[in-house]
Protein backbone atom coordinates (compact mmCIF):
# COMPACT_ATOMS: atom_id res chain seq x y z
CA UNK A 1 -26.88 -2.92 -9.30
CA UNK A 2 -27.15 -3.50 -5.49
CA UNK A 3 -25.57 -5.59 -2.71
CA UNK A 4 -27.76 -8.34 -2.43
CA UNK A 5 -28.74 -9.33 1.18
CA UNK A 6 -26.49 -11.08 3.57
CA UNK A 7 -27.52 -14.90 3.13
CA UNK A 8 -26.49 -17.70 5.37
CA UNK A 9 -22.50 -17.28 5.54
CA UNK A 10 -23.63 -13.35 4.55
CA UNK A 11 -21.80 -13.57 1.12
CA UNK A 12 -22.72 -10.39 -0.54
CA UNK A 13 -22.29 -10.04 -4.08
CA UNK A 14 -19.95 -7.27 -5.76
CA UNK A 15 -22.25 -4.87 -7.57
CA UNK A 16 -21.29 -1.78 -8.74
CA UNK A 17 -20.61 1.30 -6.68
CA UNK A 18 -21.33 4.82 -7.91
CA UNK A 19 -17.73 6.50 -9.13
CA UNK A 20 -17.59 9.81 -7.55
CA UNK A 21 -17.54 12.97 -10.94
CA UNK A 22 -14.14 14.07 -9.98
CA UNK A 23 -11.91 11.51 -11.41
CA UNK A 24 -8.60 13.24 -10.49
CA UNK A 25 -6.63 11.93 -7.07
CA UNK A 26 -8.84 12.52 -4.01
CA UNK A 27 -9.06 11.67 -0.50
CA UNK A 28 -10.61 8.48 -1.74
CA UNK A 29 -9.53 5.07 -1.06
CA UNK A 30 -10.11 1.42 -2.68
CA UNK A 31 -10.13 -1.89 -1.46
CA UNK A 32 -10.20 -2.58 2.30
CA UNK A 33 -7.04 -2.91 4.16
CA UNK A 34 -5.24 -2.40 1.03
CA UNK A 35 -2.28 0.00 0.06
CA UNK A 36 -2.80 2.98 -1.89
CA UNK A 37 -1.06 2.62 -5.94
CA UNK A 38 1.88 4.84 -6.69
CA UNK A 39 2.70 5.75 -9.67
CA UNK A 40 5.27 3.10 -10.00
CA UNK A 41 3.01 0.57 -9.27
CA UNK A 42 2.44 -2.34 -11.43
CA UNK A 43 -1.13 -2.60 -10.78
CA UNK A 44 -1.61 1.10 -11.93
CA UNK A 45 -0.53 -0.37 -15.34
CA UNK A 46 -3.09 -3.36 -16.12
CA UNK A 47 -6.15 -2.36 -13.66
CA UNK A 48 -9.16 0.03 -14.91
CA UNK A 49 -12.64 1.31 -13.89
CA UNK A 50 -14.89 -0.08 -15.87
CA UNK A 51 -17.86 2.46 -15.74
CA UNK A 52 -21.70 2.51 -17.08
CA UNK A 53 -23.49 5.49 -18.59
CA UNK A 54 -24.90 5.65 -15.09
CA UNK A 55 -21.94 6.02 -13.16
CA UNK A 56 -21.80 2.84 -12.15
CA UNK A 57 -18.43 1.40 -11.30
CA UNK A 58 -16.46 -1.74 -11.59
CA UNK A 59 -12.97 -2.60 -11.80
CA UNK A 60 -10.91 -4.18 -15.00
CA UNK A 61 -7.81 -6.30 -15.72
CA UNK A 62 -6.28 -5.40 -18.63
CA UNK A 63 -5.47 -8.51 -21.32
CA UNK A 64 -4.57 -6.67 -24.43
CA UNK A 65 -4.81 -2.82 -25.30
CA UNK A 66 -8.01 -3.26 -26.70
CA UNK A 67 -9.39 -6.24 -24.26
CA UNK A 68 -10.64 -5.75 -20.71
CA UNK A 69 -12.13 -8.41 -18.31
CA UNK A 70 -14.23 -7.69 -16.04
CA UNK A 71 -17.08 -9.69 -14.09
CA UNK A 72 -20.40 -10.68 -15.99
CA UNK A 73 -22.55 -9.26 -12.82
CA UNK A 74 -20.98 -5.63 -14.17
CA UNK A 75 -22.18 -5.80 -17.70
CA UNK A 76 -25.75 -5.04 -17.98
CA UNK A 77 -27.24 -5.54 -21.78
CA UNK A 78 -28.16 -2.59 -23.73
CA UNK A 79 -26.23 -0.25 -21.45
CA UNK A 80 -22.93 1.48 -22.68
CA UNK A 81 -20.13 1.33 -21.06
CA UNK A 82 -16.34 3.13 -20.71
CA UNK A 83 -13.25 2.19 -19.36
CA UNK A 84 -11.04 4.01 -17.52
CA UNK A 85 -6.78 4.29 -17.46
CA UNK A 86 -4.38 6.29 -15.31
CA UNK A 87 -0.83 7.94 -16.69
CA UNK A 88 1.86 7.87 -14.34
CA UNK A 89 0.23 11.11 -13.02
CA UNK A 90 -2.79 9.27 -12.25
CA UNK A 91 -4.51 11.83 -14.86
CA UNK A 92 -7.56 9.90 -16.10
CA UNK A 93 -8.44 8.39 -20.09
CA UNK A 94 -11.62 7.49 -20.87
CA UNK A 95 -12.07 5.08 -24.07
CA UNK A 96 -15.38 3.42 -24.94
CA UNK A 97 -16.53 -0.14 -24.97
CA UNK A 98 -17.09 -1.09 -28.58
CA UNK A 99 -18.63 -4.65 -27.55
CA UNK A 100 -18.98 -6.91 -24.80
CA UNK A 101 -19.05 -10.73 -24.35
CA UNK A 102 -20.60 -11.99 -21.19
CA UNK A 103 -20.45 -15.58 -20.39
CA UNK A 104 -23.72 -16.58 -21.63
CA UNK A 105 -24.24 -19.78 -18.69
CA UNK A 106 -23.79 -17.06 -16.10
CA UNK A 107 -27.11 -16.19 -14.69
CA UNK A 108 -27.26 -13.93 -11.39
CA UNK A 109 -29.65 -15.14 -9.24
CA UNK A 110 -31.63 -13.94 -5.52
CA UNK A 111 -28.83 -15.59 -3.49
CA UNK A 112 -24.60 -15.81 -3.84
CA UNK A 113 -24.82 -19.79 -3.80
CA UNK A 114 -27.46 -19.99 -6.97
CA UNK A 115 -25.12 -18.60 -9.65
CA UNK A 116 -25.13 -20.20 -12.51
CA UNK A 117 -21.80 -19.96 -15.31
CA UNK A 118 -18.73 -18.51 -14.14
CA UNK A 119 -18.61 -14.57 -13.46
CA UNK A 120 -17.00 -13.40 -16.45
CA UNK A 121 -17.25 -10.84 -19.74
CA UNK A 122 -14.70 -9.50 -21.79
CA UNK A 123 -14.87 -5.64 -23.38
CA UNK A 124 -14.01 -4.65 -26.42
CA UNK A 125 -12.57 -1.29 -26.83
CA UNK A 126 -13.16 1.34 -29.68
CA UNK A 127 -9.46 1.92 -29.36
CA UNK A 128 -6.44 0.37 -27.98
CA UNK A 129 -5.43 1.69 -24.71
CA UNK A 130 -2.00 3.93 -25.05
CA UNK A 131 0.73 4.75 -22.35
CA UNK A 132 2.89 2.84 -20.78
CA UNK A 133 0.03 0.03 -19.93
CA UNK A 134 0.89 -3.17 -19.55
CA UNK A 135 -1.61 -5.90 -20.79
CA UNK A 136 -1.40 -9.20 -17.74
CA UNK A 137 -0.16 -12.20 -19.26
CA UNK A 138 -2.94 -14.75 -18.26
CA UNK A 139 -2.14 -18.30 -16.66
CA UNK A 140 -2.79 -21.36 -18.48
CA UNK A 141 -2.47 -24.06 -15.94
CA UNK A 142 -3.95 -22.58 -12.61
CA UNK A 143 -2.08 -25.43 -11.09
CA UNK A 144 0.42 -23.17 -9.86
CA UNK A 145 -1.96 -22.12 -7.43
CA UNK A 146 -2.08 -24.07 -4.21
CA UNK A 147 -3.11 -23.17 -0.27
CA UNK A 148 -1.24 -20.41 1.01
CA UNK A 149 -0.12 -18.88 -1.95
CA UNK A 150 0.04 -15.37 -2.61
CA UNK A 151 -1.68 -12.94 -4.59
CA UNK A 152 -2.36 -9.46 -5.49
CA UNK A 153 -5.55 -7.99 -5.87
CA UNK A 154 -6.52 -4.50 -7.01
CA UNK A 155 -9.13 -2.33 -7.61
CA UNK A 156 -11.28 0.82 -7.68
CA UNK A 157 -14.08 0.15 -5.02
CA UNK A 158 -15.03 1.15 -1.56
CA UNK A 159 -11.93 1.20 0.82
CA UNK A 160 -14.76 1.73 3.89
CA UNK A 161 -17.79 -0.46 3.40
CA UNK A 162 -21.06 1.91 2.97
CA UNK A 163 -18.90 5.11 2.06
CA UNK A 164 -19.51 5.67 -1.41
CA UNK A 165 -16.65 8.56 -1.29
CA UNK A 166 -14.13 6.40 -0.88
CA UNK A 167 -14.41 4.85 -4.46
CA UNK A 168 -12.19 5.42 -7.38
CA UNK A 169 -8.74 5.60 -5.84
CA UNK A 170 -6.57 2.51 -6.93
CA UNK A 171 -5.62 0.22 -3.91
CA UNK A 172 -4.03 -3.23 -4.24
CA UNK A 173 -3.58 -5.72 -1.10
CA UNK A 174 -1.78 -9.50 -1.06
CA UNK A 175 -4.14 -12.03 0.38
CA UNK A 176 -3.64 -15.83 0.64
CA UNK A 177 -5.33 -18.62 -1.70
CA UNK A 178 -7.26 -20.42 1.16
CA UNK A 179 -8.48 -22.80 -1.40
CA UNK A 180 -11.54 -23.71 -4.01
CA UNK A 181 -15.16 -22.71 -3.05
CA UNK A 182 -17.89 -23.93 -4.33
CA UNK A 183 -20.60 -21.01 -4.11
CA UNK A 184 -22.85 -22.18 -7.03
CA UNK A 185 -19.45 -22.19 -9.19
CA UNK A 186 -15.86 -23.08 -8.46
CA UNK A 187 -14.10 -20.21 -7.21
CA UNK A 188 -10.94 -19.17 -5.39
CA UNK A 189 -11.59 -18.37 -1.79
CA UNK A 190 -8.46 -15.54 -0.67
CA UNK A 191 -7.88 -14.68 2.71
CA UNK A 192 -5.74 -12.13 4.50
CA UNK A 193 -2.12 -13.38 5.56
CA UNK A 194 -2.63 -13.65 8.62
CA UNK A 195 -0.59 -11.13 9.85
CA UNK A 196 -2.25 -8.20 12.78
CA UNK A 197 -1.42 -5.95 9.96
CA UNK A 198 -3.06 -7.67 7.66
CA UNK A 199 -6.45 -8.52 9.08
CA UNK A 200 -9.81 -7.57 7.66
CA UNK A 201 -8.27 -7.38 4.20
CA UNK A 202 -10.81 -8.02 1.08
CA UNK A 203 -12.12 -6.79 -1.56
CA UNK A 204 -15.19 -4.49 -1.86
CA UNK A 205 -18.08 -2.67 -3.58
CA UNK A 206 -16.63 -1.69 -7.14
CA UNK A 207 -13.65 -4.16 -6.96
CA UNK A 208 -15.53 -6.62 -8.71
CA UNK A 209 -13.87 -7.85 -11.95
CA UNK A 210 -10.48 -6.53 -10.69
CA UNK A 211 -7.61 -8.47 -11.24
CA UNK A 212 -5.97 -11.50 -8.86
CA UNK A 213 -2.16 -11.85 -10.20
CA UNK A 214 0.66 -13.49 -9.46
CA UNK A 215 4.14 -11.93 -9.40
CA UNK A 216 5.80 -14.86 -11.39
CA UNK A 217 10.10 -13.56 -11.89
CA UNK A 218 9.45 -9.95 -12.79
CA UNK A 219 6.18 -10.89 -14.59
CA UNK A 220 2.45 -10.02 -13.62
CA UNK A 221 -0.01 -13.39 -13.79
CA UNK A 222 -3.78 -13.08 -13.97
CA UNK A 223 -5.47 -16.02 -12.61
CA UNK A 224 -8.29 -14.43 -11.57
CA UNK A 225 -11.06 -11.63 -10.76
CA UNK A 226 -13.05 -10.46 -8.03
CA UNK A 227 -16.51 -12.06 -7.93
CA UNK A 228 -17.79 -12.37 -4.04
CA UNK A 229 -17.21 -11.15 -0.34
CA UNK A 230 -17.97 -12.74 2.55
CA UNK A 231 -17.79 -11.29 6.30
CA UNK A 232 -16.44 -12.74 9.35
CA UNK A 233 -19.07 -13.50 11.44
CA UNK A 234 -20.47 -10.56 13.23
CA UNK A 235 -18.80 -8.10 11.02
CA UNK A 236 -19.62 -5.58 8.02
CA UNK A 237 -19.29 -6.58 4.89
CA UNK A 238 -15.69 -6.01 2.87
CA UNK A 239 -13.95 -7.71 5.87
CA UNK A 240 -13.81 -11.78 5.16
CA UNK A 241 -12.93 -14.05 2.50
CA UNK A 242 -12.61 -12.38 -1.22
CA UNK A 243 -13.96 -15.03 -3.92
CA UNK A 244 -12.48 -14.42 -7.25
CA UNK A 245 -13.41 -16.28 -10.96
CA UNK A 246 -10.30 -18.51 -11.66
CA UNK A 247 -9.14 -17.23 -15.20
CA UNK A 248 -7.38 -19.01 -17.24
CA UNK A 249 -6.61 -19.26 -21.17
CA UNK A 250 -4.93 -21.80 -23.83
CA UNK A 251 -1.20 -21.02 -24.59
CA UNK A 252 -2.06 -20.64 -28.16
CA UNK A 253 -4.75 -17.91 -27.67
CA UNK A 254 -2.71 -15.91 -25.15
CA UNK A 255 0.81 -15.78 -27.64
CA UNK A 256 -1.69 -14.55 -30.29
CA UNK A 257 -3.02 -11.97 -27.97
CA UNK A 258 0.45 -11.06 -26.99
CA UNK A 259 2.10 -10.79 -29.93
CA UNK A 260 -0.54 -8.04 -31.42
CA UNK A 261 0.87 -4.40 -31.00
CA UNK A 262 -2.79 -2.95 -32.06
CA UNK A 263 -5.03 -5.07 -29.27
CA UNK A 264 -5.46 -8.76 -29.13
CA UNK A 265 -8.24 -9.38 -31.13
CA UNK A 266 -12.08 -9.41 -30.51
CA UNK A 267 -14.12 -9.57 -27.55
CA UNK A 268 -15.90 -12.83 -28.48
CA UNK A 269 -12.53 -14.64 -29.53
CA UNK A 270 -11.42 -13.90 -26.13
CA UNK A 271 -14.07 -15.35 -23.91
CA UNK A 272 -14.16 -18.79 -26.38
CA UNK A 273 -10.65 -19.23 -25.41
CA UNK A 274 -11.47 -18.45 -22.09
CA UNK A 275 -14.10 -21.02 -21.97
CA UNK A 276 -12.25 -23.27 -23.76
CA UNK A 277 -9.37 -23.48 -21.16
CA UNK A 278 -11.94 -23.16 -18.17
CA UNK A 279 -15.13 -25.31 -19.55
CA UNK A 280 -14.57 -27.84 -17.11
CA UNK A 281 -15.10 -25.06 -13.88
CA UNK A 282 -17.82 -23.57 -15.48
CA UNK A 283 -21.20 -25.59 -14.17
CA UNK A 284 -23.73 -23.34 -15.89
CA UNK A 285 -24.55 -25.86 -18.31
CA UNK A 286 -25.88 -28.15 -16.07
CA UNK A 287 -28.30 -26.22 -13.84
């Protein structure tokens, strides 16, 4: 997968970037403007690489020990795939994908603003993920979202737009939710706070399918995943407005989920009551 080419407002789509071989801690940073991940960090706990046998990388929220989601765009048919967890030492497991669901309305087309079906698969792994990970509860009502408030995104992608070194080092950054986009699909446009400090702040190459949360009293939210980047006007890539996939899932489905010590079920289960709870954001049955 490749960028595609700057189009109108230059949104560039989230491919993969190529995961450098040495997965131990390097001098290697993720997302732009973003923090580096301790290991005390929550987002250390429910955010993987999701990689191809190519060495292609992507980035993963975590839903259940055995359930990743990622972004459709990072699932290729016929290609196998592993994802990848940190210890507290930030030493590396691999475990592989034993089947994937990828929205089947999402179609990726020549330009950002064609997509068709929201941006969204769900991995199902050979075995559940150990260690002290912590599968994201997901949000059932994304009502709880609204202008200005703020989020957490993470992931394992470029931290310096066209330096494929800086990939696979965990960085997380807060942005703002500047509202809902419509770039083909609904999605939720992020900004950075607006803060000096805080300028330029997005996600990049590799982040896609990372997680958006919400820190909701002691308790880590998905409500969505990296899809899209835009650039200010003038500027590289990785330095605008982050689109993410709104995620959201039926009480019922996410208790059972929960409440299953092995993994939360299959792959497929997952993404029906994913589209069940989002089926009214999801236009790719009307193109």
């Amino acid at each position: 997968m490749t960028v595609l080419r700057p189009f109108l407002s230059r949104l560039a789509l989230l491919a993969a970037a190529m995961l450098p071989a040495a997965l131990h801690a390097t001098a290697s940073f993720a997302i732009v403007g973003g923090e580096e991940a301790s290991s005390s960090s929550n987002a250390r706990r429910y955010t993987v690489i999701v990689q191809s046998q190519k060495g292609e990388l992507c980035s993963g929220a975590v839903i259940a020990r055995n359930l990743v989601l990622t972004a459709a765009h990072c699932v290729v048919p016929k290609t196998k795939y592993r994802v990848i967890s940190f210890d507290q030492n930030f030493v590396p497991t691999a475990i592989g994908v034993a089947a994937a669901a990828r929205n089947p309305s999402f179609k990726l087309r020549g330009r950002p603003d064609q997509q068709t079906g929201l941006d969204i698969a769900v991995l199902e792994l050979s075995e559940p993920l150990s260690g002290d990970i912590k599968p994201l509860a997901i949000s059932s009502d994304l009502g709880v979202l609204s202008p200005l408030s703020e989020v957490t995104v993470s992931g394992f992608g470029l931290s310096r737009y066209g330096d494929r070194a800086s990939a696979g080092k965990l960085r997380f950054a807060r942005l703002r939710v500047a509202g809902v986009a419509d770039i083909g699909v609904p999605s939720l446009a992020l900004t950075s706070d607006g803060t000096p400090e805080g300028r330029g702040r997005s996600a990049c190459l590799g982040d896609s399918g990372g997680p958006i949360v919400v820190e909701n009293y002691f308790q880590s939210v998905l409500v969505g995943l990296v899809s899209l980047a835009d650039a200010e006007r003038g500027k590289v890539p990785c330095a605008g407005v982050t689109f993410a996939t709104p995620v959201a899932l039926p009480e019922d489905v996410s208790a059972r989920m929960q409440a299953t010590s092995g993994g939360g079920g299959s792959a497929v289960q997952a993404l029906q009551g994913l589209e069940r709870a989002l089926g009214g954001r999801d236009s790719g049955s009307s193109r």
